[in-house]
N, C-alpha and C. Protein backbone atom coordinates (compact mmCIF):
# COMPACT_ATOMS: atom_id res chain seq x y z
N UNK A 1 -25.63 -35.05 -4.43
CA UNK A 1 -26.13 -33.76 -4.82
C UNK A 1 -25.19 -33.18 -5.88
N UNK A 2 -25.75 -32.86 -7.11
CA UNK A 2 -24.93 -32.24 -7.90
C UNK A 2 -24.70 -30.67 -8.14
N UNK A 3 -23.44 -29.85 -7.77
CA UNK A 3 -23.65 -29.05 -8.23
C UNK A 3 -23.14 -28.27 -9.28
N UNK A 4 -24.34 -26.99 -9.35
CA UNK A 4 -23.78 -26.46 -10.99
C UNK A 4 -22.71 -25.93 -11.35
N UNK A 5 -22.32 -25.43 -11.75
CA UNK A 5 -20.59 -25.25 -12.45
C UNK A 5 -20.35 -23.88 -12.49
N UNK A 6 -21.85 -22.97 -13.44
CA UNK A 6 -22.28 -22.02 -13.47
C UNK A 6 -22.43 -21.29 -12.27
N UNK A 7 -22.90 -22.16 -11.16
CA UNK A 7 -23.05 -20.81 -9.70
C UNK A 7 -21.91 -20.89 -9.41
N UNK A 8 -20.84 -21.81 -9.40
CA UNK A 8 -20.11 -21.69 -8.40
C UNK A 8 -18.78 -20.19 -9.59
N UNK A 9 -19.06 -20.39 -10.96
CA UNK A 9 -18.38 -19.42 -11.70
C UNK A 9 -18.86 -18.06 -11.66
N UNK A 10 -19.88 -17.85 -11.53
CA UNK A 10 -20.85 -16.81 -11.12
C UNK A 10 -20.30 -16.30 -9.74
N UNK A 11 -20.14 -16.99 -8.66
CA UNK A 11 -19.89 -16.67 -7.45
C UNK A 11 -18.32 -15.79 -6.88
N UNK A 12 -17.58 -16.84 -8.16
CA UNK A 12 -16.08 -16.24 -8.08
C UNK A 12 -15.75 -15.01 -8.95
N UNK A 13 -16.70 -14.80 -10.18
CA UNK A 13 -16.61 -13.96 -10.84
C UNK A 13 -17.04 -12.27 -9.67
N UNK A 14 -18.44 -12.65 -9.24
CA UNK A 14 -18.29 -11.64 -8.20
C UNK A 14 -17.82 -10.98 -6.94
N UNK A 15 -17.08 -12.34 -6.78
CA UNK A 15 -15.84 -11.78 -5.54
C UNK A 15 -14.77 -11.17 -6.40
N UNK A 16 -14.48 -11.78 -7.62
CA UNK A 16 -13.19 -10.99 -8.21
C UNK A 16 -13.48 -9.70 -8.65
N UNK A 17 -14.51 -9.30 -8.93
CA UNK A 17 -15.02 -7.87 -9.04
C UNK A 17 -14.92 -6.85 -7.91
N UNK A 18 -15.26 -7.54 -7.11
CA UNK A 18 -15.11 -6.62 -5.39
C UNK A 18 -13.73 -6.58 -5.08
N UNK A 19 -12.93 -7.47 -5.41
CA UNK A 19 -11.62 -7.71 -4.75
C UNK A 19 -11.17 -6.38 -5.50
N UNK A 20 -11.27 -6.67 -7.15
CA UNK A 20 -10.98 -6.07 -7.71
C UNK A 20 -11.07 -4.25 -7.71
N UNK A 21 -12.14 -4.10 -7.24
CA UNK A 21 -12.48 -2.77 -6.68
C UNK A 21 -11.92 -2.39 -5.34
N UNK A 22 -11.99 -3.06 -4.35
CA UNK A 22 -11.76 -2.38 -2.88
C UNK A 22 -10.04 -2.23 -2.73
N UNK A 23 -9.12 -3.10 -3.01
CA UNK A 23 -7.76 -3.49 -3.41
C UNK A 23 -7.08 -1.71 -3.19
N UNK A 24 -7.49 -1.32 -4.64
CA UNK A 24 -6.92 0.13 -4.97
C UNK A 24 -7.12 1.04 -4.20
N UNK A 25 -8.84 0.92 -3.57
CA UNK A 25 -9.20 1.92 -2.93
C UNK A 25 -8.53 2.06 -1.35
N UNK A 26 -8.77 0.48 -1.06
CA UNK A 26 -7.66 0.66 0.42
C UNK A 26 -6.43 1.01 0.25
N UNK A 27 -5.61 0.93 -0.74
CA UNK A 27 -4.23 1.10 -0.56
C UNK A 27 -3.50 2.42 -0.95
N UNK A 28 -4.72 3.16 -1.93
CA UNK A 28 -4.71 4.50 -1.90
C UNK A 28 -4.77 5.19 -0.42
N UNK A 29 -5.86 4.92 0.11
CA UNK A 29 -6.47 5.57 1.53
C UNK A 29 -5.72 5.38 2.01
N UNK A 30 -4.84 4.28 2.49
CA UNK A 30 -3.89 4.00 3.63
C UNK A 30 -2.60 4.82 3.04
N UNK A 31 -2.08 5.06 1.99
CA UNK A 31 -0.71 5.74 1.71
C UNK A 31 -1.45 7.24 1.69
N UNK A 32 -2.66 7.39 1.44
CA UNK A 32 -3.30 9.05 1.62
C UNK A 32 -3.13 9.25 3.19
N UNK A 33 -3.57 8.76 4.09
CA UNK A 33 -3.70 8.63 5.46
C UNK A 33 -2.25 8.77 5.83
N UNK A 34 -1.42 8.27 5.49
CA UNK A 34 0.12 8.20 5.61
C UNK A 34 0.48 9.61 5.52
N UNK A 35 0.52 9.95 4.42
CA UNK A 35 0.82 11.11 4.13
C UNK A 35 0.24 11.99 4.58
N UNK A 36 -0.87 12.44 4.68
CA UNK A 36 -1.46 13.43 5.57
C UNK A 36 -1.22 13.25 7.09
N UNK A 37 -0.61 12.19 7.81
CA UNK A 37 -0.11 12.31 9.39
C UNK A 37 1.51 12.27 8.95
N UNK A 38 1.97 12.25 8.18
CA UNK A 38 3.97 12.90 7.86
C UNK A 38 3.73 14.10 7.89
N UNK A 39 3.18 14.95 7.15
CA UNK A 39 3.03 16.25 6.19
C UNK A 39 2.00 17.01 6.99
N UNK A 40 0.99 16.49 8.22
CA UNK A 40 0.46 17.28 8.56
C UNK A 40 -0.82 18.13 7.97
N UNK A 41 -1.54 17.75 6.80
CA UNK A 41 -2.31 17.87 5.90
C UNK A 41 -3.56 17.39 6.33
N UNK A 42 -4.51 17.63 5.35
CA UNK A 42 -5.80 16.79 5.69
C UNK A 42 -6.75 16.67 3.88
N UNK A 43 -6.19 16.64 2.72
CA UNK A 43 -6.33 16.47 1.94
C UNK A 43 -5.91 15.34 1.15
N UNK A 44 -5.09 15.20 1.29
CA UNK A 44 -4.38 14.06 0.74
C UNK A 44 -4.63 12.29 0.63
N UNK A 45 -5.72 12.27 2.37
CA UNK A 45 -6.84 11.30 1.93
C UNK A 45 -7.58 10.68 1.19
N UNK A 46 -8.44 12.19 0.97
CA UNK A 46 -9.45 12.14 0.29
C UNK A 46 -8.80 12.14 -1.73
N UNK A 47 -7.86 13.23 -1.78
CA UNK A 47 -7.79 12.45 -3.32
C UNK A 47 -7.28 11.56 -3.59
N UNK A 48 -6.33 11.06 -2.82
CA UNK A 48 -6.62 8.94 -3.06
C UNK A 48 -7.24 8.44 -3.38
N UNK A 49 -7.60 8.97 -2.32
CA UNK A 49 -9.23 7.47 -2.08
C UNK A 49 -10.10 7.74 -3.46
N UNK A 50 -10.13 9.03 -3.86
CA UNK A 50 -11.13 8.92 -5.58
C UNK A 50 -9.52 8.60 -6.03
N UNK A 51 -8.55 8.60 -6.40
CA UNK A 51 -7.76 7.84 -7.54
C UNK A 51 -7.96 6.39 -7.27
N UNK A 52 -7.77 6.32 -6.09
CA UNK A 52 -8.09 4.59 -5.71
C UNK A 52 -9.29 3.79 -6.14
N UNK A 53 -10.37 4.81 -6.09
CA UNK A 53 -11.44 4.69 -6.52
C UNK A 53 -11.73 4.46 -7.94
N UNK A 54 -11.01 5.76 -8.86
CA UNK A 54 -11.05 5.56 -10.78
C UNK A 54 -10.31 3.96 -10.89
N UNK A 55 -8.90 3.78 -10.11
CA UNK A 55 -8.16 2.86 -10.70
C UNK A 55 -8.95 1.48 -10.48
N UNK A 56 -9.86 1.24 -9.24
CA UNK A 56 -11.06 0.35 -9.14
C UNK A 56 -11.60 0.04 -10.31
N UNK A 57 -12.16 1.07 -10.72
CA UNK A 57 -13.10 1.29 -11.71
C UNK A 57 -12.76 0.92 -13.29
N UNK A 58 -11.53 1.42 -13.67
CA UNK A 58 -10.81 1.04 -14.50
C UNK A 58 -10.53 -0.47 -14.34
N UNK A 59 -9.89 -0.92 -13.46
CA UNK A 59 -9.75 -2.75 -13.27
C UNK A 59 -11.12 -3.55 -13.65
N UNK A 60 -11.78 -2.69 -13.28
CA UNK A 60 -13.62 -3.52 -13.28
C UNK A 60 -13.84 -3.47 -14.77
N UNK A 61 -13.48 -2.00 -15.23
CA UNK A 61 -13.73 -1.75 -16.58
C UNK A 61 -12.79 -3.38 -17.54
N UNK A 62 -11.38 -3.56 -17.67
CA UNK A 62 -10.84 -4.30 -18.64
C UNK A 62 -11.30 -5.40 -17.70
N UNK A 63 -11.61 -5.86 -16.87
CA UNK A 63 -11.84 -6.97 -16.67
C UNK A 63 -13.02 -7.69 -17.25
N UNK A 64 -13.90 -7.01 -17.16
CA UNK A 64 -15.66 -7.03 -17.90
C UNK A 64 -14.70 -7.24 -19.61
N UNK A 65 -14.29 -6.36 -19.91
CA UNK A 65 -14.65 -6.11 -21.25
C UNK A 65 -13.57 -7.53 -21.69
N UNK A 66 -12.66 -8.03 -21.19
CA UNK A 66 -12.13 -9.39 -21.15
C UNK A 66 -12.83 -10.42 -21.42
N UNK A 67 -13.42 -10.55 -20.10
CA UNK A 67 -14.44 -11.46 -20.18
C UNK A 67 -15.92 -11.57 -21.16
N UNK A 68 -16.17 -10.79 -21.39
CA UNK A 68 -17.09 -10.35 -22.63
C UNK A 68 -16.59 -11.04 -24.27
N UNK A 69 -15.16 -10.55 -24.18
CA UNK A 69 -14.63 -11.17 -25.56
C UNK A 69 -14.15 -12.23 -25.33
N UNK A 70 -13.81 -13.11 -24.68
CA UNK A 70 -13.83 -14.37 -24.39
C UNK A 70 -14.90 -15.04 -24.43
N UNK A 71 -15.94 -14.46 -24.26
CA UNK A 71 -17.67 -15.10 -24.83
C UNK A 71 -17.88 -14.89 -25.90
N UNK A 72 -17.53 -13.73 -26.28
CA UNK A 72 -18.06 -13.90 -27.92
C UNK A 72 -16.77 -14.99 -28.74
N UNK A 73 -16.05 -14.96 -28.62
CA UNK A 73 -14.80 -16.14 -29.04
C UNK A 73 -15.28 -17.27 -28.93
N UNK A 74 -15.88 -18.05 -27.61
CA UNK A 74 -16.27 -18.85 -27.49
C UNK A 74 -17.64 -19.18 -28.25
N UNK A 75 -18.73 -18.52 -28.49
CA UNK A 75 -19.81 -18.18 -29.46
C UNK A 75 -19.72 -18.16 -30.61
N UNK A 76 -18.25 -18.08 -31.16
CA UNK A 76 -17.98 -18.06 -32.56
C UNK A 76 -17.72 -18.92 -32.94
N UNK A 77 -16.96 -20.08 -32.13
CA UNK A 77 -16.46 -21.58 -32.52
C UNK A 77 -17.85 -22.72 -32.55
């Protein structure tokens, strides 16, 4: 059975996107969570978790746009 090259690049490309996203967002939440049971707070969660969230977003962002110009590079040769 042969398989294609393409799914299995396809497949890793979209785990590295998720990885790439959830990464920031847990590790924001968990040092937000931290800090709001030291400090006694209940804010400090939640704006993590959206910085954790932009810096996701941002990773997703140069990663795409990477991979994008590495296709057109390759398209040009």
């Amino acid at each position: 059975m042969k398989y294609n090259k393409k799914v299995f690049q396809s497949l890793s490309l979209i785990s590295q996107f998720g990885i790439t996203m959830l990464v920031p967002i847990f590790l924001c939440s968990i040092v937000g969570w931290y800090i709001d049971e030291k400090i006694g707070t209940s804010y400090w969660f939640v704006v993590l978790f959206f910085v954790g969230a932009l810096a996701g977003f941002r990773n997703i962002y140069i990663l795409a746009r990477k991979i994008y110009q590495d296709k057109d590079e390759d398209e040009e040769r």
